[in-house]
Protein backbone atom coordinates (compact mmCIF):
# COMPACT_ATOMS: atom_id res chain seq x y z
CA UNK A 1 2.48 113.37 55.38
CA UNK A 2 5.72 113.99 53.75
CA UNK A 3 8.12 110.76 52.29
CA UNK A 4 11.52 111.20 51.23
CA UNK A 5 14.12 109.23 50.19
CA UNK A 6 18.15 109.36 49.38
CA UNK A 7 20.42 106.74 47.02
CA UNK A 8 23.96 107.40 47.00
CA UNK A 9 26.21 107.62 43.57
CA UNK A 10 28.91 105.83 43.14
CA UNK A 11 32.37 105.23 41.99
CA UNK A 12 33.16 102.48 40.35
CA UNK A 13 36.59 101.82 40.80
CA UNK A 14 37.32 98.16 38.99
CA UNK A 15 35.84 95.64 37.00
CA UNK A 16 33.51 97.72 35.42
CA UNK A 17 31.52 96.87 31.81
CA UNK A 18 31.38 92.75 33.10
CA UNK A 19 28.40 93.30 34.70
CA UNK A 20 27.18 93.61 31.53
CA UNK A 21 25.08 90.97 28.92
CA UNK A 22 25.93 88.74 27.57
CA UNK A 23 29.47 88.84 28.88
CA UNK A 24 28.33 88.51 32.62
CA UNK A 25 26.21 85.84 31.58
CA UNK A 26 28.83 83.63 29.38
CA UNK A 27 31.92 84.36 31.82
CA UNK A 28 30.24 85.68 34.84
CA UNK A 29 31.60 89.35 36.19
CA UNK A 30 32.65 90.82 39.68
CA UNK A 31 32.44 94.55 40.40
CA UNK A 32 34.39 97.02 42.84
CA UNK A 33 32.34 99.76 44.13
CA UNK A 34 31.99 102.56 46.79
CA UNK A 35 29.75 104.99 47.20
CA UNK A 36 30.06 108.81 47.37
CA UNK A 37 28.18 112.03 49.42
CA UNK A 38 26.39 112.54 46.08
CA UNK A 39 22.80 111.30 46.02
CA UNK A 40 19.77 111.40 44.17
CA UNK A 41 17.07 112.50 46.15
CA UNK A 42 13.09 111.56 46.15
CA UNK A 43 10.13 113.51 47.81
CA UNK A 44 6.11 111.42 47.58
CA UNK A 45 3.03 113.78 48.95
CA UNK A 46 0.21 111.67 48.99
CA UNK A 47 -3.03 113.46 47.84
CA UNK A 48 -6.30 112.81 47.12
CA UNK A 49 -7.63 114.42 43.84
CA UNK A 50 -6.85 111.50 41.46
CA UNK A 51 -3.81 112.96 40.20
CA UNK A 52 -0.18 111.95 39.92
CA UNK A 53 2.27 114.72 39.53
CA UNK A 54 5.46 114.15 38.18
CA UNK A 55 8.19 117.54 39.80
CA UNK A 56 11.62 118.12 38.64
CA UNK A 57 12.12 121.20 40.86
CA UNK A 58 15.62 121.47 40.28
CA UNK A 59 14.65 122.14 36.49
CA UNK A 60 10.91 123.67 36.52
CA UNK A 61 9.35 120.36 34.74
CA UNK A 62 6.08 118.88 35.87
CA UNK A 63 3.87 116.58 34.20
CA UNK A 64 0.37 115.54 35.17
CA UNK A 65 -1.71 112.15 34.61
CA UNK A 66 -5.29 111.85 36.41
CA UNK A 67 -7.04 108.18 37.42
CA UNK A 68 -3.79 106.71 36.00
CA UNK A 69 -3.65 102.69 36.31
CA UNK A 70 -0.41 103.45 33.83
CA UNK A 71 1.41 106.27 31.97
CA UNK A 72 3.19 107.02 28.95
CA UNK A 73 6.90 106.81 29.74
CA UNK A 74 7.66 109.41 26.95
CA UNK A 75 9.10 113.18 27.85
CA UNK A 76 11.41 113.84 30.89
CA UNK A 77 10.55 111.91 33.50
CA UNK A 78 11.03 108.35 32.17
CA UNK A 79 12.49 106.45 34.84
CA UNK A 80 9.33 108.06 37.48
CA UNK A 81 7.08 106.49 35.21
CA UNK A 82 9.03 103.23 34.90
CA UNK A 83 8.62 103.53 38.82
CA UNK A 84 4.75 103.80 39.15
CA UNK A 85 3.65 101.32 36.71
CA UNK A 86 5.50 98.62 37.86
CA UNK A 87 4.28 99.26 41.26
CA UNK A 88 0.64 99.66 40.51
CA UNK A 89 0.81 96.67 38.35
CA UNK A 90 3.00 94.47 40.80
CA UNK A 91 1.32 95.51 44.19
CA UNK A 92 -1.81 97.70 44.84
CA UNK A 93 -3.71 97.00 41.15
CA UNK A 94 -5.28 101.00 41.68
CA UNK A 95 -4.54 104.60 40.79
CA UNK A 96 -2.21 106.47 42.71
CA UNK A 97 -2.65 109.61 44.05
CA UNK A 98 0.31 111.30 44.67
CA UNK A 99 3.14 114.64 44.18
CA UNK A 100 6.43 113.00 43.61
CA UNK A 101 9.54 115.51 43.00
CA UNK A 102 12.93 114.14 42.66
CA UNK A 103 16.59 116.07 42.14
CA UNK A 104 20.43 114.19 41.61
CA UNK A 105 23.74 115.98 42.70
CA UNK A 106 25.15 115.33 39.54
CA UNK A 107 24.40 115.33 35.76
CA UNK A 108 23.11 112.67 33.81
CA UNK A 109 25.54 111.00 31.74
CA UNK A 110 28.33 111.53 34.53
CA UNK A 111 29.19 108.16 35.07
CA UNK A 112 28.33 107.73 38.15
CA UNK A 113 25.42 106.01 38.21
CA UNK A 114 23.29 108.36 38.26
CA UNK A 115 20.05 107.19 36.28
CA UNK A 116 19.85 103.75 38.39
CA UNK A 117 20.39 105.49 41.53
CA UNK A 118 17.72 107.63 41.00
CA UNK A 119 15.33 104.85 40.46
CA UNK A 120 16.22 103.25 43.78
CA UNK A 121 15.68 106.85 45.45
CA UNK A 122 12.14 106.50 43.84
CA UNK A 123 11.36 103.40 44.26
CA UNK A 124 13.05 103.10 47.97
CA UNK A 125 10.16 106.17 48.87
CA UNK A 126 7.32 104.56 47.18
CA UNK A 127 8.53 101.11 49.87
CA UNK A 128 8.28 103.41 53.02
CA UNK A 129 5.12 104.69 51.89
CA UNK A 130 2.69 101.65 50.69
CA UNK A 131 5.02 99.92 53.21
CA UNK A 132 6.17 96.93 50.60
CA UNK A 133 7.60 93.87 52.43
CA UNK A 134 10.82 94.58 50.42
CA UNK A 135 14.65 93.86 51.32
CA UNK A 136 17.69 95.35 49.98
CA UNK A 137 18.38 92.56 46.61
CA UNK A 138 14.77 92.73 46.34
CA UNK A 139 15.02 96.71 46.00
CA UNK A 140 18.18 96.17 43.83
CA UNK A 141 16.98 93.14 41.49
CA UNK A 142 13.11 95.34 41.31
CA UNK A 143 14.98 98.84 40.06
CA UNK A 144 17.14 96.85 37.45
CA UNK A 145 14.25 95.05 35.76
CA UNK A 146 12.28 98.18 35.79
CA UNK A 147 15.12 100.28 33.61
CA UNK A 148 16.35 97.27 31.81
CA UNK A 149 13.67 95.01 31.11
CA UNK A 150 9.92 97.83 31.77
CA UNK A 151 11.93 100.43 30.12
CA UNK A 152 14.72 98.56 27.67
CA UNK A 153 16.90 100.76 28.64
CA UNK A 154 20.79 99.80 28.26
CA UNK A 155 23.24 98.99 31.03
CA UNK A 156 24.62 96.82 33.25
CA UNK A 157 23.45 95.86 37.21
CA UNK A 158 25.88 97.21 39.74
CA UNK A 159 24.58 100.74 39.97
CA UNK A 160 21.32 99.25 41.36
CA UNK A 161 23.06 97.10 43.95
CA UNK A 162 25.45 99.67 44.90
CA UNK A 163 22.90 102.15 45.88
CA UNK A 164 20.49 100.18 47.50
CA UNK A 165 23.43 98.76 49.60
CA UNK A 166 26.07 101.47 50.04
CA UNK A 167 29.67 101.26 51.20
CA UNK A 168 32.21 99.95 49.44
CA UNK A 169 31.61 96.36 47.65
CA UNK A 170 32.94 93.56 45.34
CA UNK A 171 29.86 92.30 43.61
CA UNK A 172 29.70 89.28 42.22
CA UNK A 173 27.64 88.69 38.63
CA UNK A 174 26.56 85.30 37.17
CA UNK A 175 23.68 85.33 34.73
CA UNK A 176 20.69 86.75 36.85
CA UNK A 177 22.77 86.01 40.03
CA UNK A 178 23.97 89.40 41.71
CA UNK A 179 26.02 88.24 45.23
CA UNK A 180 27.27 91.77 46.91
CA UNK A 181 30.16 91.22 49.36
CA UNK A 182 30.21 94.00 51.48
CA UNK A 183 34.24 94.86 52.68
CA UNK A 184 35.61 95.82 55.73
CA UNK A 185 37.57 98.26 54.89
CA UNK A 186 39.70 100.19 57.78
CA UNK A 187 39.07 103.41 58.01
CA UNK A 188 42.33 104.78 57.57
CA UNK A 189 42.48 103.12 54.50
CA UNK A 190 39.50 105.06 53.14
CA UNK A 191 40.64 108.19 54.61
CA UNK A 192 43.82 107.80 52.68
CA UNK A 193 42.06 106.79 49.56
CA UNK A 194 39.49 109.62 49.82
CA UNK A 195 42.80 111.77 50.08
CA UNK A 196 44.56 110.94 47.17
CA UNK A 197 41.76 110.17 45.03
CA UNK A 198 40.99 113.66 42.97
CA UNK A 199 37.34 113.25 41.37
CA UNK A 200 37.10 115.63 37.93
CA UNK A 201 34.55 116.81 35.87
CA UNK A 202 35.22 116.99 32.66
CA UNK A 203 31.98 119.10 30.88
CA UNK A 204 31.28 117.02 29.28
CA UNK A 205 28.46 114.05 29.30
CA UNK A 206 27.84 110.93 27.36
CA UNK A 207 25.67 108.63 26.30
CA UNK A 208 26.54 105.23 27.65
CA UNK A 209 23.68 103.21 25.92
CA UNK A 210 25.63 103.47 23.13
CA UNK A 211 29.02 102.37 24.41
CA UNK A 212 27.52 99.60 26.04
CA UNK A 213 25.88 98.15 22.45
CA UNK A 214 29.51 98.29 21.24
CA UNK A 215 30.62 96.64 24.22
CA UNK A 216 27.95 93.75 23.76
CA UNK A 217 28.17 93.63 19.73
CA UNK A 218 31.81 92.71 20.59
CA UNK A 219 31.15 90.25 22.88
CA UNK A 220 28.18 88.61 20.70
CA UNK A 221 30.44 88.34 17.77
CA UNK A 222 33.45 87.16 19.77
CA UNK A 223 35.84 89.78 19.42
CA UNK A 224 38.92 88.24 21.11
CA UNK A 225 40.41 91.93 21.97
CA UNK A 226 37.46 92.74 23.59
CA UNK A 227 36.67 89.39 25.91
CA UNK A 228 40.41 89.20 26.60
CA UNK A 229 40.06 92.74 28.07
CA UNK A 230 37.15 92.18 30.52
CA UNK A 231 38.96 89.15 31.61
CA UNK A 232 41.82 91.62 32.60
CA UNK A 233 38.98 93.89 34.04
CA UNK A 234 38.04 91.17 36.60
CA UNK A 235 41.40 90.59 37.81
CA UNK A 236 41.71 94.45 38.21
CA UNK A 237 38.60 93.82 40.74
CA UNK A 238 40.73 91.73 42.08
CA UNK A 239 43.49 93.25 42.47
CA UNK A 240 41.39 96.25 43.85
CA UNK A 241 39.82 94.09 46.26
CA UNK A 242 42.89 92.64 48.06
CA UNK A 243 44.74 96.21 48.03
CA UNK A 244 42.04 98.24 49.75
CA UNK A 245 41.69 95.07 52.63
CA UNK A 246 45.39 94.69 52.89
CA UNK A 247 45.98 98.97 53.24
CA UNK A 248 48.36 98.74 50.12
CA UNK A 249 46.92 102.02 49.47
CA UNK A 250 49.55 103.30 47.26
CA UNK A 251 48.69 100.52 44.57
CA UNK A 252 45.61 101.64 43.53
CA UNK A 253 47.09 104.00 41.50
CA UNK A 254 48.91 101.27 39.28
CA UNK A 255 45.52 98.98 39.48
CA UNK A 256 43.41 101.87 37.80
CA UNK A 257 46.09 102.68 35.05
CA UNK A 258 46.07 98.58 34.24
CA UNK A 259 41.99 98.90 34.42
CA UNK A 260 42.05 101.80 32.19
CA UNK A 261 44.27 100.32 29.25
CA UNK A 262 42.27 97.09 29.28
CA UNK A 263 38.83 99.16 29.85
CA UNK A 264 39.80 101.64 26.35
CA UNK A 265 40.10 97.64 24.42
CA UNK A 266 36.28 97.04 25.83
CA UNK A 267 34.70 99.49 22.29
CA UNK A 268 36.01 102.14 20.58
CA UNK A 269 34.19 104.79 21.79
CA UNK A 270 34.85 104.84 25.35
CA UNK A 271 37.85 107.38 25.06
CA UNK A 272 38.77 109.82 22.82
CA UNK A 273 41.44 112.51 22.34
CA UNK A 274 39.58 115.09 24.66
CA UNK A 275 39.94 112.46 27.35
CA UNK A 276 43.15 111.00 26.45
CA UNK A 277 44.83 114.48 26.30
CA UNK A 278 43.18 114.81 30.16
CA UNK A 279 44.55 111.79 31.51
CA UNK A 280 48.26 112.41 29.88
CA UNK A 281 48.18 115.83 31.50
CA UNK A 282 47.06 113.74 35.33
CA UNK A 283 49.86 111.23 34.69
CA UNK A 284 52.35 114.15 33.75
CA UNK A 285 51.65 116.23 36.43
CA UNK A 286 51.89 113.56 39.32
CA UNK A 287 49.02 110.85 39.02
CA UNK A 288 50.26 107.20 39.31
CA UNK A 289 46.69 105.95 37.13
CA UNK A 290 42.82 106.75 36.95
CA UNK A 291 40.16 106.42 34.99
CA UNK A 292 36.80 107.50 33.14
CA UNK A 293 33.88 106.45 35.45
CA UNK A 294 31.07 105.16 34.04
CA UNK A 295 30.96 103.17 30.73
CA UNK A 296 33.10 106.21 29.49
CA UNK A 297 33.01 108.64 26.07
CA UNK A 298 32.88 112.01 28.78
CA UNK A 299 31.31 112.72 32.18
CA UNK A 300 33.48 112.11 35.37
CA UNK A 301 37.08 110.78 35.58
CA UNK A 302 39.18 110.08 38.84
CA UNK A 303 43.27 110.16 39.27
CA UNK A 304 44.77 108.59 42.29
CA UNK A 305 47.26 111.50 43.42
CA UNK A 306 49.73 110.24 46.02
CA UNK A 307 51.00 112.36 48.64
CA UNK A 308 50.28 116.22 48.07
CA UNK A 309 50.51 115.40 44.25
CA UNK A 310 46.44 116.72 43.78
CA UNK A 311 47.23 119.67 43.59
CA UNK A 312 49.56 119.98 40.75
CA UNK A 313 47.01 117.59 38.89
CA UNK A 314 44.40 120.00 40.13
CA UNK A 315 46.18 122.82 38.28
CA UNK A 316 47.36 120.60 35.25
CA UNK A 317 43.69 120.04 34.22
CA UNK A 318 42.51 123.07 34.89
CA UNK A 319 43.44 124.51 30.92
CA UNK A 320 40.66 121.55 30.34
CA UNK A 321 37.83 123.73 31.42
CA UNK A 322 36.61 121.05 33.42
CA UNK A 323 36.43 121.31 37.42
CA UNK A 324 37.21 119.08 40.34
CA UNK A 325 34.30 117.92 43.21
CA UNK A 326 34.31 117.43 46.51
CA UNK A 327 33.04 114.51 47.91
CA UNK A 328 33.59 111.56 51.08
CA UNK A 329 33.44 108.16 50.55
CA UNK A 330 29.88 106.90 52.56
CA UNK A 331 29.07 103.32 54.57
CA UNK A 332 25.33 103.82 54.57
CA UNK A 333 23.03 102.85 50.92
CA UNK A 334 19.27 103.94 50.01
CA UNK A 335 17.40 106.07 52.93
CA UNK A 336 14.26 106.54 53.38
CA UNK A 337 11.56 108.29 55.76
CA UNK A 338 8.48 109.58 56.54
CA UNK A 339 7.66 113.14 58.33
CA UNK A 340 4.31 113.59 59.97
């Protein structure tokens, strides 16, 4: 028997950083999402020799634990670990016995979500497997308190929700309170968006745990600069929001530029002159706005290109060394099944 899973990535494309304690807690946040063709990917083989096996195939690593009630969550494959202990803990209180292998699209430290995603790929295939009575906020709300509360790991909660869910989405965030509105967006509209929207890699990672202490030191200590710019970053949800339902396509470009200047006022460190010099050389060579995804400092960036303007932004960031990627906007969140 063979389980498998798949979590989409996502692009996060207004309102992000107020997801994030304490702000989302003292002013509450909301969150425009939409998720990509790149996944993470999860793979279980039950066995029966006592052992658990930990695969990255993708990068030749493999750890091993035997008669394991819990394991260290030290070395590569962190979140994994996160995974199993909470579920042997939480629901069947035994050793597993299991292969589990596990692969994302992208790099870590893109930006696009890519560390919670892959803990709702795991997690969604250890569900279909030991077939736990779970829903899709369950899912969502399990994964976050595994990598932020198991794991202490930094970060905010919309990568959870938007992978277990999918699609595109204005979440809502109020303390522990995560409400996802799912949006019917025509299809045209996303067509025209996944057109014009030009999704670069810039070669360069970063470490958003960092960023997002800045961002929360500011908040704790009241930094009016700071607060004053997520407030802006809300209405830029917003304003994203009612654009995409209302086909005023062509606006997103402006929405992203006014998300990006308020988004740079968040902490110091999520742009620098690299990045800056990137995004001058978009806006030069035909880009109407865009920003870093993620919490920022490197990784991916995306410029809304109107018209056949992608390709001269294409060229113009090629001296960057960087590359752009393919990819289609996607209705359908975490996946999983089981082959006989």
């Amino acid at each position: 028997m063979t389980i498998r899973s798949k979590a989409p990535l996502r692009l996060g494309l207004a309102g992000g950083g107020t997801d994030v304690s304490p702000y989302s807690d003292l002013y509450g946040g909301a969150i425009l999402n939409a998720t990509i063709s790149m996944a993470a990917y999860t793979t279980i083989e039950p066995t029966d020799d006592g052992r658990v096996e930990f695969l990255a195939p993708d990068m030749g690593l493999r750890e091993v634990y035997t008669d394991a009630m819990e394991v260290d969550t030290e070395g590569y494959f962190v979140l994994h670990k996160g995974v199993y202990n909470r579920i042997v803990k939480q629901y069947v209180h035994h050793p597993l016995s299991l292969r589990i292998a596990s692969f994302v699209d992208a790099p870590v430290g893109g930006g696009l979500g890519t560390s919670s995603t892959l803990v709702v790929s795991i997690l969604g295939a250890y569900v279909e497997w030991l077939k736990l009575p779970l829903g899709e906020y369950d899912i969502a709300r399990l994964a976050y308190e595994i990598e932020r509360q198991d794991l202490g790991l930094e970060g905010g909660k919309q990568d959870q929700y938007a992978a277990t869910f999918g699609g595109f989405n204005y979440m809502e965030f109020h303390g522990e309170n995560v409400i996802v509105n799912p949006l019917r967006v025509r299809q045209r509209y996303i067509d025209e968006l996944n057109h014009n929207l030009l999704l670069y890699w810039t070669d360069t990672s970063h470490v958003s745990a960092d960023i997002i202490r800045e961002q929360q030191r500011n908040v704790r200590g009241g930094n009016q600069q700071s607060i004053e710019s997520m407030h802006r970053l809300k209405e830029q949800a917003q304003q994203m929001k009612e654009a995409l339902l209302k086909g005023r396509v062509d606006d997103i470009g402006e929405i992203l530029r006014f998300g990006w200047e308020h988004k740079k006022q968040m902490a110091s460190s999520v742009s620098n002159p690299r990045i800056d010099a990137i995004y001058e050389a978009a806006i030069a060579a035909g880009a109407t706005g865009g920003k870093i995804s993620g919490a920022g400092g490197g990784g991916f960036m995306f410029f809304y290109c109107p018209g056949l303007s992608r390709f001269a932004v294409r060229e113009a960031l090629g001296r960057f060394g960087g590359e752009t990627k393919r990819y289609d906007f996607t209705a359908e969140g975490l996946k999983t099944w089981t082959i006989h």
